[in-house]
C-alpha atoms as a PDB file:
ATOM      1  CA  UNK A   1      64.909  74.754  90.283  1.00  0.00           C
ATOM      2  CA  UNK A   2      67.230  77.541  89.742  1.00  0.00           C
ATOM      3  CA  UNK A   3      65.822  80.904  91.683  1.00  0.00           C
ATOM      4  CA  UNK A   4      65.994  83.911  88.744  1.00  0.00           C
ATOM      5  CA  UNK A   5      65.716  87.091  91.309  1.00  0.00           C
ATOM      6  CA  UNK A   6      68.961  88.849  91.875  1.00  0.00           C
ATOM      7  CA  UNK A   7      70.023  88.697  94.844  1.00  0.00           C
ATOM      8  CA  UNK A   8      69.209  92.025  97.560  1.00  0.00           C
ATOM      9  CA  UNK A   9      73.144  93.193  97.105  1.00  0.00           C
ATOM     10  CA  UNK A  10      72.746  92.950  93.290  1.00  0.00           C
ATOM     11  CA  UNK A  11      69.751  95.177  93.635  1.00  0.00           C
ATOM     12  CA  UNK A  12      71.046  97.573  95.772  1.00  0.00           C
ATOM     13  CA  UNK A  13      74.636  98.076  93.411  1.00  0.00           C
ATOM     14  CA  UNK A  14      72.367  98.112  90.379  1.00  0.00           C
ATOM     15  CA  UNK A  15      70.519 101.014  92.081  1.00  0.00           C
ATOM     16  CA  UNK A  16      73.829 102.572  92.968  1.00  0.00           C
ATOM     17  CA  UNK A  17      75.065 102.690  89.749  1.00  0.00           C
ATOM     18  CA  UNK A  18      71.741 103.947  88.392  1.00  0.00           C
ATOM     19  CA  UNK A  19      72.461 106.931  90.935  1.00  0.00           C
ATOM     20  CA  UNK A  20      75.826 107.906  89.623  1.00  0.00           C
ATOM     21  CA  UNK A  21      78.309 105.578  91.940  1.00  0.00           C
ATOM     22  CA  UNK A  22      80.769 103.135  90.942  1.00  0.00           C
ATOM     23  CA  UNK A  23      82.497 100.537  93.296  1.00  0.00           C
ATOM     24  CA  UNK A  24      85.885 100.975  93.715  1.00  0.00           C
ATOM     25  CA  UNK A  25      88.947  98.913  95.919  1.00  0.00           C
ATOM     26  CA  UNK A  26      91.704 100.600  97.458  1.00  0.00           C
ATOM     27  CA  UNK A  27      94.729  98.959  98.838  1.00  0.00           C
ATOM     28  CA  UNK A  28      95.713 101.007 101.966  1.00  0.00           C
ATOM     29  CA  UNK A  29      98.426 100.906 104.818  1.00  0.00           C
ATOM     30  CA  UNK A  30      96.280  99.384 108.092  1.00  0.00           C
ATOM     31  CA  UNK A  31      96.717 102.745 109.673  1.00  0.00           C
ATOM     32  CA  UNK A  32      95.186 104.780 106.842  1.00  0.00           C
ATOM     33  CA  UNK A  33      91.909 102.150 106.522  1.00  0.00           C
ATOM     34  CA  UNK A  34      89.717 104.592 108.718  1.00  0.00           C
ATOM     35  CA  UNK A  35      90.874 107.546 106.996  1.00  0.00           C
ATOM     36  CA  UNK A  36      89.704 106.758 103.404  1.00  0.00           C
ATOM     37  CA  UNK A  37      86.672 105.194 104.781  1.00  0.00           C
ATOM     38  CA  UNK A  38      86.200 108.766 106.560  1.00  0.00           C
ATOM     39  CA  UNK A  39      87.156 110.480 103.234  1.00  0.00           C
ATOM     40  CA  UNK A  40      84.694 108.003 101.017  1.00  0.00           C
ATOM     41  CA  UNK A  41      81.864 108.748 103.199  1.00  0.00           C
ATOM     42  CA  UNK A  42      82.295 112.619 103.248  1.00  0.00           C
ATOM     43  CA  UNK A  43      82.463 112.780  99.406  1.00  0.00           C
ATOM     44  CA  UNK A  44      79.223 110.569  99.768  1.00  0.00           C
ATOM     45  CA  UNK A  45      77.209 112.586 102.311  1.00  0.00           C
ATOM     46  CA  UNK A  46      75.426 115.318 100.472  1.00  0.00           C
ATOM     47  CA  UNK A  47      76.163 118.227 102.707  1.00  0.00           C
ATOM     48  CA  UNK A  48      80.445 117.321 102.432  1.00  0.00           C
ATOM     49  CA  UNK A  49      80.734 116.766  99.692  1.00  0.00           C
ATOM     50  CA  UNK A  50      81.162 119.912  97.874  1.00  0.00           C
ATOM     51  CA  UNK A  51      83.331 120.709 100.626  1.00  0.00           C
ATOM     52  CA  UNK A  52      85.426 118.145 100.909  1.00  0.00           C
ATOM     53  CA  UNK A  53      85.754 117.961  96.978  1.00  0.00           C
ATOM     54  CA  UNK A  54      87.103 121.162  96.992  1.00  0.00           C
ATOM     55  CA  UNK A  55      89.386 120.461  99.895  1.00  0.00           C
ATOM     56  CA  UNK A  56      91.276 117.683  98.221  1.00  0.00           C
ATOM     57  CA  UNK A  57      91.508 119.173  94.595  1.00  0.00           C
ATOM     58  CA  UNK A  58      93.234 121.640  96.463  1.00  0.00           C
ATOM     59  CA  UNK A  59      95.552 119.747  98.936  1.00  0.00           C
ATOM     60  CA  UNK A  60      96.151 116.789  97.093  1.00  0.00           C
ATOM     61  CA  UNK A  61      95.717 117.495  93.068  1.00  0.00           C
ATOM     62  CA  UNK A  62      98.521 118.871  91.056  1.00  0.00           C
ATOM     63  CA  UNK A  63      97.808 120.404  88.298  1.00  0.00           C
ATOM     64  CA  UNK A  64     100.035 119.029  85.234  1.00  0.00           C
ATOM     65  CA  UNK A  65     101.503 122.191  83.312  1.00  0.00           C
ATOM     66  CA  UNK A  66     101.214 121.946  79.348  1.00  0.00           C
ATOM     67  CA  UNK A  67     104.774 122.375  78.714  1.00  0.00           C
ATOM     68  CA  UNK A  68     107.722 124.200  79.604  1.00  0.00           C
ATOM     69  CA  UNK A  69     105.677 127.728  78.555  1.00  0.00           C
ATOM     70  CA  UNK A  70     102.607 126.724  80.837  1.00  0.00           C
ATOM     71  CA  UNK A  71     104.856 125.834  83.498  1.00  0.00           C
ATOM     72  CA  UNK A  72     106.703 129.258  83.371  1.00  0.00           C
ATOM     73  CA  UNK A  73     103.539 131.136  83.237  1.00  0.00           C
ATOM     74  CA  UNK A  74     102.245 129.466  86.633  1.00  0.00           C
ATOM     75  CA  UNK A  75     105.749 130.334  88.166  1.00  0.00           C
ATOM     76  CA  UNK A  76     105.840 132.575  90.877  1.00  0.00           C
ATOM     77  CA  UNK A  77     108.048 135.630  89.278  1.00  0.00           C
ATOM     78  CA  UNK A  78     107.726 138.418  92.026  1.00  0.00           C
ATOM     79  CA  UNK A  79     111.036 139.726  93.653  1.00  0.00           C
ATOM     80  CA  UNK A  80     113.072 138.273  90.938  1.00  0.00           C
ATOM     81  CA  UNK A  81     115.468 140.385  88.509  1.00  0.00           C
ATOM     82  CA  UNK A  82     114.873 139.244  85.266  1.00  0.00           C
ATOM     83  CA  UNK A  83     116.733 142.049  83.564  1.00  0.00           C
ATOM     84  CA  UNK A  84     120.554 141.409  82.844  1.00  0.00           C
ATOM     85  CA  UNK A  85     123.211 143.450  81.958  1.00  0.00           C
ATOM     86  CA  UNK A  86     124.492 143.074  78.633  1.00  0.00           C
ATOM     87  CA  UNK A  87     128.154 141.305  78.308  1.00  0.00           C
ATOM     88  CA  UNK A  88     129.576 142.247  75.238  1.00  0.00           C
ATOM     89  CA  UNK A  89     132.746 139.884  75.454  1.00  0.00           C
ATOM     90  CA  UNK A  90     136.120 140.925  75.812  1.00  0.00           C
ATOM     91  CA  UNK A  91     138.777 142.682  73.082  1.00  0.00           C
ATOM     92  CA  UNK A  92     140.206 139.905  70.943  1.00  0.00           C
ATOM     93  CA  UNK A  93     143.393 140.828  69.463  1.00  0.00           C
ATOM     94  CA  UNK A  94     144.610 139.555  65.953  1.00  0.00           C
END
């Protein structure tokens, strides 16, 4: 006879992804094991993870610009001369 009830970890990731989580696999350096557990369960403890959202969209997202235009926009322009002065060429002779 062939038992029908899902097993307890079935239930439990069923109820996890009811809740909004998804199960993911990382493939880390040995060293760095502790730290993404560390960082997985602050962004899954309710009181850091606003925080520690916040934290890495800042540290560690880049923004992608749209193009050469959104890219000069984000530039830092303060302190430099943009203004030239105007090079007309030099006398040709005939």
């Amino acid at each position: 006879m062939i038992n029908a009830d899902p097993s307890p970890v079935t239930q439990w990731r069923k109820r996890r992804q009811r809740q909004g989580f998804v199960r993911v696999e990382v493939q880390v350096r040995k060293e760095d094991a502790s730290l993404v557990r560390d960082v997985a369960s602050a962004l899954g403890d309710p009181e850091r993870e606003a925080e520690t959202r916040s934290i890495l969209r800042e540290k560690i997202i880049t923004t992608r610009a749209g193009g050469l235009k959104a890219l000069l926009e984000a530039a830092p322009l303060e302190g430099i001369e943009l203004e030239r002065q105007r090079d007309f060429g030099r006398d040709v002779a005939l």
